[in-house]
PDB file of N, CA and C in Angstrom:
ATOM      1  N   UNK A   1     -36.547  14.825   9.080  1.00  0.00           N
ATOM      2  CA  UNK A   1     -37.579  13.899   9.460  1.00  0.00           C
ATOM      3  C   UNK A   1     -37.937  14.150  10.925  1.00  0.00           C
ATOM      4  N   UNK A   2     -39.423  14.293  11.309  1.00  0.00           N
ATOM      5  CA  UNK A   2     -40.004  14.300  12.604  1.00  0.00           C
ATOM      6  C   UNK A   2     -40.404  12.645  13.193  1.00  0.00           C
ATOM      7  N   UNK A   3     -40.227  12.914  14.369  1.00  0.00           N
ATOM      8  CA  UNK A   3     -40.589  11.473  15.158  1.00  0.00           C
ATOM      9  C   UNK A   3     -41.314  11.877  16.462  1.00  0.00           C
ATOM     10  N   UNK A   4     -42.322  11.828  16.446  1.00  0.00           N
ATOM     11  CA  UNK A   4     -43.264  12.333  17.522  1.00  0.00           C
ATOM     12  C   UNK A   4     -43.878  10.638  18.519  1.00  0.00           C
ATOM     13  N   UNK A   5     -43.195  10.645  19.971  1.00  0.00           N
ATOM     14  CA  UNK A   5     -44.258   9.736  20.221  1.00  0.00           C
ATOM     15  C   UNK A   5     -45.231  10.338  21.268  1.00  0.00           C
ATOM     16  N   UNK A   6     -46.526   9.344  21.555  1.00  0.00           N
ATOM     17  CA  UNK A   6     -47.466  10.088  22.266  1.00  0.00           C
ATOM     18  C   UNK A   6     -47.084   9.853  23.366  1.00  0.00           C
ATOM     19  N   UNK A   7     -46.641   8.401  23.881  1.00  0.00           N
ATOM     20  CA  UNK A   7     -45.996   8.490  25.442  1.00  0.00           C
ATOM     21  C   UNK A   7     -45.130   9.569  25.535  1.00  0.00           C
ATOM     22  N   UNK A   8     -44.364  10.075  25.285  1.00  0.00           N
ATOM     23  CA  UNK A   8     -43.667  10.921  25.381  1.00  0.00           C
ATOM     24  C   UNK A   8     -44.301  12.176  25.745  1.00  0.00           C
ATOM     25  N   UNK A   9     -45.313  12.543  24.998  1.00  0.00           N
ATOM     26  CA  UNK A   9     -45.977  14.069  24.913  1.00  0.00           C
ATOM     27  C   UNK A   9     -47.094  14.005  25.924  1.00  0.00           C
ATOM     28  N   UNK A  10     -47.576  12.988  26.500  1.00  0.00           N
ATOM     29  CA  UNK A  10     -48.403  13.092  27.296  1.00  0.00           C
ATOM     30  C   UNK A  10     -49.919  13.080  27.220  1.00  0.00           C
ATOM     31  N   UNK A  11     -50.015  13.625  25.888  1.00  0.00           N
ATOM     32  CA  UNK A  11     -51.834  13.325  25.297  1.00  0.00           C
ATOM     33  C   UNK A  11     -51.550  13.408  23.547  1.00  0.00           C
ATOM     34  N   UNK A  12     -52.456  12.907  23.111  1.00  0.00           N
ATOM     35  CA  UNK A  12     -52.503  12.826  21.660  1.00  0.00           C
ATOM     36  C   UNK A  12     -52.564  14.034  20.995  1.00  0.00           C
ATOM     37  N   UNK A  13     -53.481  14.861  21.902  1.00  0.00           N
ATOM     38  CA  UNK A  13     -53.758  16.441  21.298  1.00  0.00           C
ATOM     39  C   UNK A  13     -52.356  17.163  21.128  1.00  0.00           C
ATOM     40  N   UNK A  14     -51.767  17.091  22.592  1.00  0.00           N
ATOM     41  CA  UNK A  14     -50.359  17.704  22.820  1.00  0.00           C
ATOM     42  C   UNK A  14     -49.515  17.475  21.527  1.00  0.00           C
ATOM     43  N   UNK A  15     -49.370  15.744  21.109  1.00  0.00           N
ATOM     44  CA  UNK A  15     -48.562  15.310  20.531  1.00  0.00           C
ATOM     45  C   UNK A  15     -48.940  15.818  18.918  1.00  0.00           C
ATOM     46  N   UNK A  16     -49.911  15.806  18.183  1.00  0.00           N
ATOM     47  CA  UNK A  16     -50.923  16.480  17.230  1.00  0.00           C
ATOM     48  C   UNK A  16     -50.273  17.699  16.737  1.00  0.00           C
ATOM     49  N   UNK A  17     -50.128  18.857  18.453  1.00  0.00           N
ATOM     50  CA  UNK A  17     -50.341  19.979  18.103  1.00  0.00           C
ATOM     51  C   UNK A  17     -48.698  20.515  17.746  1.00  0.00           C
ATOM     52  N   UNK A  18     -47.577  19.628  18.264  1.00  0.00           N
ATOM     53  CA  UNK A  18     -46.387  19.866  17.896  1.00  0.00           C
ATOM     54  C   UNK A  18     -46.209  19.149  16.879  1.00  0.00           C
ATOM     55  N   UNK A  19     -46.191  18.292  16.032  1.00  0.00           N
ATOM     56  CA  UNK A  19     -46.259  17.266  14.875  1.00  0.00           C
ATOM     57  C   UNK A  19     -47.063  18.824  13.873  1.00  0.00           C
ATOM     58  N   UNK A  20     -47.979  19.138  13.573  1.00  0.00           N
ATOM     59  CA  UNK A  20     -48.003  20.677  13.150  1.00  0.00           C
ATOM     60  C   UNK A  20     -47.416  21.409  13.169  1.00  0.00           C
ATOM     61  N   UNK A  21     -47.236  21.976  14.155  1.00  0.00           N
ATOM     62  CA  UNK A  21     -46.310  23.200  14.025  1.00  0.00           C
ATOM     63  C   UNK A  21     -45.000  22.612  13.899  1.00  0.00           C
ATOM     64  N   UNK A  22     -44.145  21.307  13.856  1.00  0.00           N
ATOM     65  CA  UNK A  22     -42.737  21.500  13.704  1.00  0.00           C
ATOM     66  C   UNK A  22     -42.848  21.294  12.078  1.00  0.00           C
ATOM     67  N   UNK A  23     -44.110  20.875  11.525  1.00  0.00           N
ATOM     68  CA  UNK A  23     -44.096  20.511  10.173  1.00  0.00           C
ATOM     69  C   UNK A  23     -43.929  22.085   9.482  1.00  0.00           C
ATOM     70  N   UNK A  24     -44.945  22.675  10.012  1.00  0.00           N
ATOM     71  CA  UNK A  24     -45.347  24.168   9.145  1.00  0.00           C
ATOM     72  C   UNK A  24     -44.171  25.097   9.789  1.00  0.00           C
ATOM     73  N   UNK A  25     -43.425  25.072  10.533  1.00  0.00           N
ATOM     74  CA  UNK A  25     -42.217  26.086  11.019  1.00  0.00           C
ATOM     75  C   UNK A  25     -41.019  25.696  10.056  1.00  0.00           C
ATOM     76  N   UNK A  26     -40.988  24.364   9.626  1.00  0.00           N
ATOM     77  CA  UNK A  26     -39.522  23.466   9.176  1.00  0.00           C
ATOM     78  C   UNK A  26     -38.992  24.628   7.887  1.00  0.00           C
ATOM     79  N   UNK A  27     -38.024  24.168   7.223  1.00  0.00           N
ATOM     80  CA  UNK A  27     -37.823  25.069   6.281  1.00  0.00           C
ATOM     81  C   UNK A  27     -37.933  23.970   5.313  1.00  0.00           C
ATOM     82  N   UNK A  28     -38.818  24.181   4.329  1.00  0.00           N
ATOM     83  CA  UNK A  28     -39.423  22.954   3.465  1.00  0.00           C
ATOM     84  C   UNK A  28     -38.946  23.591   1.786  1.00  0.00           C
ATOM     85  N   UNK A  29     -38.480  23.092   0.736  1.00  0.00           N
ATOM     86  CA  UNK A  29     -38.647  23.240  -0.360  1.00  0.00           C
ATOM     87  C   UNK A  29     -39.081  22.567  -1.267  1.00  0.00           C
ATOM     88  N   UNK A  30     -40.125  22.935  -2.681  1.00  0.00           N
ATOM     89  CA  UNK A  30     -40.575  21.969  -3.067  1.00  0.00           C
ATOM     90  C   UNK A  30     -39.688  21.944  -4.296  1.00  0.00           C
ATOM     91  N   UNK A  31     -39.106  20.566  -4.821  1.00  0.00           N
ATOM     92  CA  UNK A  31     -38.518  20.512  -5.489  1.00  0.00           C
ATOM     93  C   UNK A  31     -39.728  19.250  -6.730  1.00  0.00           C
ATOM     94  N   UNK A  32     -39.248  19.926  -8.232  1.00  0.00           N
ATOM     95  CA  UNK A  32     -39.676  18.975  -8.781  1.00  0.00           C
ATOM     96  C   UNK A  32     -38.717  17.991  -9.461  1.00  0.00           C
ATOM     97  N   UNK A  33     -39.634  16.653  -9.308  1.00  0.00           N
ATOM     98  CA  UNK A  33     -38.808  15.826  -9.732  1.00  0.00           C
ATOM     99  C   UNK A  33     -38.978  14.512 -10.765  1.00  0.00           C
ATOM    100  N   UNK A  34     -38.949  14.386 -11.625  1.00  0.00           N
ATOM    101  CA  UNK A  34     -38.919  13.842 -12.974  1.00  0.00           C
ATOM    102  C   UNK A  34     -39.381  12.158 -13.278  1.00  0.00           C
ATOM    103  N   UNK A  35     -39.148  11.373 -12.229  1.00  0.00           N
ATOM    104  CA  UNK A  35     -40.414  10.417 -11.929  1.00  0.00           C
ATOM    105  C   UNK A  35     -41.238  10.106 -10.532  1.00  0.00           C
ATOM    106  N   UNK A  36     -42.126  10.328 -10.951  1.00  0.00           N
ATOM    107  CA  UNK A  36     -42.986   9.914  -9.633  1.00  0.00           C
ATOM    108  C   UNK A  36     -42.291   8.910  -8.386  1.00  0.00           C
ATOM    109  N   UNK A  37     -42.806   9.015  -7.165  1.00  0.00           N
ATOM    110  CA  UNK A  37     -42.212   8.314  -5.996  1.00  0.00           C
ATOM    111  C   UNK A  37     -43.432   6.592  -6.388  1.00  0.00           C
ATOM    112  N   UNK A  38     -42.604   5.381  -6.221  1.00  0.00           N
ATOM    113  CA  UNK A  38     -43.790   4.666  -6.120  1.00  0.00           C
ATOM    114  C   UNK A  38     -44.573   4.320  -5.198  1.00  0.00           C
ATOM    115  N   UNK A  39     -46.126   4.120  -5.564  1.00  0.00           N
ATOM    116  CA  UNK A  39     -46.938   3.873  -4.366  1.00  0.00           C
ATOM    117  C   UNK A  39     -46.519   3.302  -3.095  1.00  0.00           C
ATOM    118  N   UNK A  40     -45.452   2.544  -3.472  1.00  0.00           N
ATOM    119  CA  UNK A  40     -45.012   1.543  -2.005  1.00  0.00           C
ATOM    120  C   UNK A  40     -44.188   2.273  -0.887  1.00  0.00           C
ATOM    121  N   UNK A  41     -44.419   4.256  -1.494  1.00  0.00           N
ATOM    122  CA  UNK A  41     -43.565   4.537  -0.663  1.00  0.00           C
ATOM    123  C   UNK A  41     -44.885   5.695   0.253  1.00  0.00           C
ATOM    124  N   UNK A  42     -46.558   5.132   0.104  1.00  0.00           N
ATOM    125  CA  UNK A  42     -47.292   5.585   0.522  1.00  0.00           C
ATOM    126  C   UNK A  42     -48.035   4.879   1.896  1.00  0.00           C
ATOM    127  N   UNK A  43     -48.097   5.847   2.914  1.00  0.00           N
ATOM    128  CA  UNK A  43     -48.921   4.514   4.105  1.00  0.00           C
ATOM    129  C   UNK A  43     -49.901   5.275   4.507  1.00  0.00           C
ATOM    130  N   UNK A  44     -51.288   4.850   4.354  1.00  0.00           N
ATOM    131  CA  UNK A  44     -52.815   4.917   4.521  1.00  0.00           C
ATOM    132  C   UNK A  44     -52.891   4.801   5.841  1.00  0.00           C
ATOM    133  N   UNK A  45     -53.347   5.618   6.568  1.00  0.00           N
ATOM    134  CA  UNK A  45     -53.498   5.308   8.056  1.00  0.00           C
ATOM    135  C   UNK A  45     -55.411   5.249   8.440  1.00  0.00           C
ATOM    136  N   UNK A  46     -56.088   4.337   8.662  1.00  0.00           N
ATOM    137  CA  UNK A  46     -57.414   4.058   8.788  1.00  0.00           C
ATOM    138  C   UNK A  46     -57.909   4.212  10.171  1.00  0.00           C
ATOM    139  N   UNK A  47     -59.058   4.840  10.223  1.00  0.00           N
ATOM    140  CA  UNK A  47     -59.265   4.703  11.879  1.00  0.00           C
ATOM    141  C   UNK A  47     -60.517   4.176  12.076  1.00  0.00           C
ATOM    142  N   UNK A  48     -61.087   3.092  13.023  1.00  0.00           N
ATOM    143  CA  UNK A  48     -62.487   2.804  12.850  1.00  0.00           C
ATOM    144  C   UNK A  48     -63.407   4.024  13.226  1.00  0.00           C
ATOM    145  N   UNK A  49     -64.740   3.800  13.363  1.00  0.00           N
ATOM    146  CA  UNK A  49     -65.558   4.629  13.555  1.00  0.00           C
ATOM    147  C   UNK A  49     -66.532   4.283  14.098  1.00  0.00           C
ATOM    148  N   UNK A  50     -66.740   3.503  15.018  1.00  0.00           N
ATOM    149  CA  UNK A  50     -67.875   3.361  16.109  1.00  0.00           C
ATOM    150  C   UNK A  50     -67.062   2.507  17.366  1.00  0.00           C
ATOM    151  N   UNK A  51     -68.424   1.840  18.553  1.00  0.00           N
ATOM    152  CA  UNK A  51     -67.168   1.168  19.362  1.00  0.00           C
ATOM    153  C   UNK A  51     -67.706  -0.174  19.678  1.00  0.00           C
ATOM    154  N   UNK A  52     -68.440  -0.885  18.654  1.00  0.00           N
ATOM    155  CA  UNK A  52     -68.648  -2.323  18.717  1.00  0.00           C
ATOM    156  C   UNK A  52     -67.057  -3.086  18.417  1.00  0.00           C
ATOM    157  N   UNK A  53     -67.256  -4.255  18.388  1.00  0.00           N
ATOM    158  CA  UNK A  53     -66.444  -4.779  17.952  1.00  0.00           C
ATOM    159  C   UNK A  53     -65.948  -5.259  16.579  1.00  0.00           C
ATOM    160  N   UNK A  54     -67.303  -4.813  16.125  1.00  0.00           N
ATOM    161  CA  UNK A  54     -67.213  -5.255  14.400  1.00  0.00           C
ATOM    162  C   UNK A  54     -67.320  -3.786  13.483  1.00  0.00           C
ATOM    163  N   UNK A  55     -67.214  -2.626  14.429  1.00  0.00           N
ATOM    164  CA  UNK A  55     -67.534  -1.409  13.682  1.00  0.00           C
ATOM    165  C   UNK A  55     -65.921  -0.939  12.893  1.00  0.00           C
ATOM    166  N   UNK A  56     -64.937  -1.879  13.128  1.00  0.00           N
ATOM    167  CA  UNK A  56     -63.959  -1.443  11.934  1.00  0.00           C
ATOM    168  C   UNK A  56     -64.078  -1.994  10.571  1.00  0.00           C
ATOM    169  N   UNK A  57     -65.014  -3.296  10.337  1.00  0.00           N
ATOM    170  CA  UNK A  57     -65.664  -3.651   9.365  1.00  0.00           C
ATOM    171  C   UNK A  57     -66.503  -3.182   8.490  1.00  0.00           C
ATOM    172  N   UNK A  58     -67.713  -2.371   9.359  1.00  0.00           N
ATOM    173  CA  UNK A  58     -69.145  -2.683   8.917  1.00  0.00           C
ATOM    174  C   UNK A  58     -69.273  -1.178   9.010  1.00  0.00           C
ATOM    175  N   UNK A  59     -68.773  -0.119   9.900  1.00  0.00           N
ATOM    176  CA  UNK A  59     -68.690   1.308   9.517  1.00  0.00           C
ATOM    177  C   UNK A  59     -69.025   1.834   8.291  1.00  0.00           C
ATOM    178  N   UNK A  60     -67.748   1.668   7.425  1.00  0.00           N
ATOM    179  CA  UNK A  60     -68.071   2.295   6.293  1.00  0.00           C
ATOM    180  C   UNK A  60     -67.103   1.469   5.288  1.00  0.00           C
ATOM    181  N   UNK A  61     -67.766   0.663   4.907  1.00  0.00           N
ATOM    182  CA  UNK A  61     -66.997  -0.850   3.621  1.00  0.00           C
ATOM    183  C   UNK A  61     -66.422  -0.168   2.433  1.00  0.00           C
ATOM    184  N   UNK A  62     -66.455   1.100   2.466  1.00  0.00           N
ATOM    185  CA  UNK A  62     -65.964   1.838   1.303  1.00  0.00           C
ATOM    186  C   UNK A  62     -64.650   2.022   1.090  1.00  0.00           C
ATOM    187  N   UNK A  63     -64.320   2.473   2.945  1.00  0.00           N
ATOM    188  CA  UNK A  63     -62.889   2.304   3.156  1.00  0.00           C
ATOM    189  C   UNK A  63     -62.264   1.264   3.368  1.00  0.00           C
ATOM    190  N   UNK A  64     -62.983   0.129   3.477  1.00  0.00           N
ATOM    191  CA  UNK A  64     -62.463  -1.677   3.070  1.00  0.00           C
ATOM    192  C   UNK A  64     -61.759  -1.532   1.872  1.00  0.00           C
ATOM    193  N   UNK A  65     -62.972  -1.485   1.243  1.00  0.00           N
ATOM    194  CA  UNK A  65     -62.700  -1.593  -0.228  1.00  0.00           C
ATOM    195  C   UNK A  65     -61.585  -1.170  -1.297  1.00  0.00           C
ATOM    196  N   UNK A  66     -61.547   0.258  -0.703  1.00  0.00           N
ATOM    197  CA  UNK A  66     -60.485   1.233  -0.783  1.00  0.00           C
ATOM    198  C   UNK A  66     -58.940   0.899  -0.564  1.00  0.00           C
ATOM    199  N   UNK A  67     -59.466   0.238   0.802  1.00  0.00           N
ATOM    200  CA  UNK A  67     -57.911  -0.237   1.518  1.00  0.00           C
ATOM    201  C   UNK A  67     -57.284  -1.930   0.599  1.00  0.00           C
ATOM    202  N   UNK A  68     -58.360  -2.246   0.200  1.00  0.00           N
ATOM    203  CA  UNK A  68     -58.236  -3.894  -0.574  1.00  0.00           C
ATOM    204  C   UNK A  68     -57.491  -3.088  -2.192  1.00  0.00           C
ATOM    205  N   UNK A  69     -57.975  -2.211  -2.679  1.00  0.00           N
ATOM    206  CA  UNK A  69     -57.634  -1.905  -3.650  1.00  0.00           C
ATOM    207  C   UNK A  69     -56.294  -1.440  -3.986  1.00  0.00           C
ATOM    208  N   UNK A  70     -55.917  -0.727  -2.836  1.00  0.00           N
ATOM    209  CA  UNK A  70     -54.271   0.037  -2.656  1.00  0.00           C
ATOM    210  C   UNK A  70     -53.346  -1.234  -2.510  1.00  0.00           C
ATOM    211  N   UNK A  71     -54.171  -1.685  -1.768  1.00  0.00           N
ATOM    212  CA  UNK A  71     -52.567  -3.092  -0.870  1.00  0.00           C
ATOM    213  C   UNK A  71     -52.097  -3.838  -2.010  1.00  0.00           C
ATOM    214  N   UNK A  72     -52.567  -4.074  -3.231  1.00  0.00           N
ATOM    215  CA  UNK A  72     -52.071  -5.113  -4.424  1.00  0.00           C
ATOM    216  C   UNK A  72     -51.036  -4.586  -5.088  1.00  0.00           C
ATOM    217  N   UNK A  73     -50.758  -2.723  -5.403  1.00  0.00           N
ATOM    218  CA  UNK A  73     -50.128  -2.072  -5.347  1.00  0.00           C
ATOM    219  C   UNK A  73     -48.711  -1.507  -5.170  1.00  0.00           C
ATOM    220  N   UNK A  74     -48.611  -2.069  -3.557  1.00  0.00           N
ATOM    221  CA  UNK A  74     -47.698  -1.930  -2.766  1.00  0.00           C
ATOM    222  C   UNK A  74     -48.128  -0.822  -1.220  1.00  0.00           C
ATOM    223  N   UNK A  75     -49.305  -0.063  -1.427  1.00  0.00           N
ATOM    224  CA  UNK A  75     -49.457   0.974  -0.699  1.00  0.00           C
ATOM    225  C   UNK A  75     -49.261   0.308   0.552  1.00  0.00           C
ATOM    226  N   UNK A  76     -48.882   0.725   1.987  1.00  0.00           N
ATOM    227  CA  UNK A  76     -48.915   0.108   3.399  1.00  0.00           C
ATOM    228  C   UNK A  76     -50.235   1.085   4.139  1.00  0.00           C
ATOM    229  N   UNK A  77     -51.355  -0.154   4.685  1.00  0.00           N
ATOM    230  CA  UNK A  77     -52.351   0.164   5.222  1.00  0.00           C
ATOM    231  C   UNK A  77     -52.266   0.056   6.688  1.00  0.00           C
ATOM    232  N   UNK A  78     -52.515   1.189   7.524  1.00  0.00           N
ATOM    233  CA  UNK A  78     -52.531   0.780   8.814  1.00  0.00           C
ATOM    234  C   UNK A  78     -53.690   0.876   9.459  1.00  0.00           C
ATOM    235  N   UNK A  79     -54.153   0.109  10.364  1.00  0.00           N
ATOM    236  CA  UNK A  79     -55.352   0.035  11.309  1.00  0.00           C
ATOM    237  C   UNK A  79     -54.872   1.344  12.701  1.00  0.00           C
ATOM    238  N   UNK A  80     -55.400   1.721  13.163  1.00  0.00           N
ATOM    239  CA  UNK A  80     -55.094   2.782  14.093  1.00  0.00           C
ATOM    240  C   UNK A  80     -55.723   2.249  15.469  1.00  0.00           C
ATOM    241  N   UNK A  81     -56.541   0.875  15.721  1.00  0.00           N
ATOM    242  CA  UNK A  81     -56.566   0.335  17.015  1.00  0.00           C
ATOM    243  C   UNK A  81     -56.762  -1.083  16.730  1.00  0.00           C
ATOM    244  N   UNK A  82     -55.928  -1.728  17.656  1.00  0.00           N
ATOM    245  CA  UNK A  82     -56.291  -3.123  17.592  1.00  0.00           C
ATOM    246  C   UNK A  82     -57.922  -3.557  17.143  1.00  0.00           C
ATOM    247  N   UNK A  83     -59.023  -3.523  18.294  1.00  0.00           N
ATOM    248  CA  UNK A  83     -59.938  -3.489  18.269  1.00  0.00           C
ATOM    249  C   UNK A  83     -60.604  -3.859  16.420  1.00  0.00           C
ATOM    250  N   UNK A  84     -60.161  -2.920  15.651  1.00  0.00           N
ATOM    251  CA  UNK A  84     -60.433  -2.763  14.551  1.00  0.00           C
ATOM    252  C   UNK A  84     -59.719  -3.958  13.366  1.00  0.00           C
ATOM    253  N   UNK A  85     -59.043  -4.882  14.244  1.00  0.00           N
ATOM    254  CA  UNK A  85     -58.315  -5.985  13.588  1.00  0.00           C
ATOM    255  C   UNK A  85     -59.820  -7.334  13.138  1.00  0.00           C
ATOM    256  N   UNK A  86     -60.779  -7.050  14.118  1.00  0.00           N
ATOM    257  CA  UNK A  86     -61.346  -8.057  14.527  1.00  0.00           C
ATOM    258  C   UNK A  86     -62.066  -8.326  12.871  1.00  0.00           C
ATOM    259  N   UNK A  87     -62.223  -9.464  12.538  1.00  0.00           N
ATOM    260  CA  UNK A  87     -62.262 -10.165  11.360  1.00  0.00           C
ATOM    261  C   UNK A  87     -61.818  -9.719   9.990  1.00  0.00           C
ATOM    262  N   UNK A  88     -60.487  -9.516  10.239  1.00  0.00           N
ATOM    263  CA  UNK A  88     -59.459  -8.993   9.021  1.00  0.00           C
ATOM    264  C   UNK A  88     -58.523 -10.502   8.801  1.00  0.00           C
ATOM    265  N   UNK A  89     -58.375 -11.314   9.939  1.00  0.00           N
ATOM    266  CA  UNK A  89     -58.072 -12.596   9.582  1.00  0.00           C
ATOM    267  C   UNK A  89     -57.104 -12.875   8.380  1.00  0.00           C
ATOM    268  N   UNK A  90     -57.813 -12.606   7.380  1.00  0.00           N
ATOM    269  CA  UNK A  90     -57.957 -13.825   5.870  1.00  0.00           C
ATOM    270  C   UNK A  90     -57.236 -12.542   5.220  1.00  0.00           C
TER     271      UNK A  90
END
């Protein structure tokens, strides 16, 4: 398991560009395995896309929608800036 933080690395790019390469250097095997992992062991990471205050909403409702659909599931959804919390409320 990798644990990359960005304070640490100094810029996001920096932190990005080793989070890659320690992934694609690792010695990885794919093993198959006979029941599926369950969704609850999946986490959606969302990022808004403009810089109003309501553009983590109103961007693109597809990925609302998307994200409303997984969470009943078990999937774990994350917002990627505060900012983007703003009328998630309810």
């Amino acid at each position: 398991m990798f644990v990359f933080e960005q304070q640490q690395s100094g810029s996001e790019f920096k932190m990005l560009s080793e989070a890659i390469r320690s992934t694609f250097m690792g010695s990885w095997r794919r093993t198959e395995v006979s029941v599926p992992p369950p969704l609850s062991h999946l986490c959606v990471g969302l990022k808004r896309g403009g810089s109003d205050g309501f553009s983590g909403l109103s961007v693109n409702p597809a990925v609302g929608r998307g994200a409303d659909a997984l969470a009943p599931l078990g999937v774990r959804i994350m917002l990627s800036e505060f900012p983007a919390l703003w009328g998630v409320e309810h």
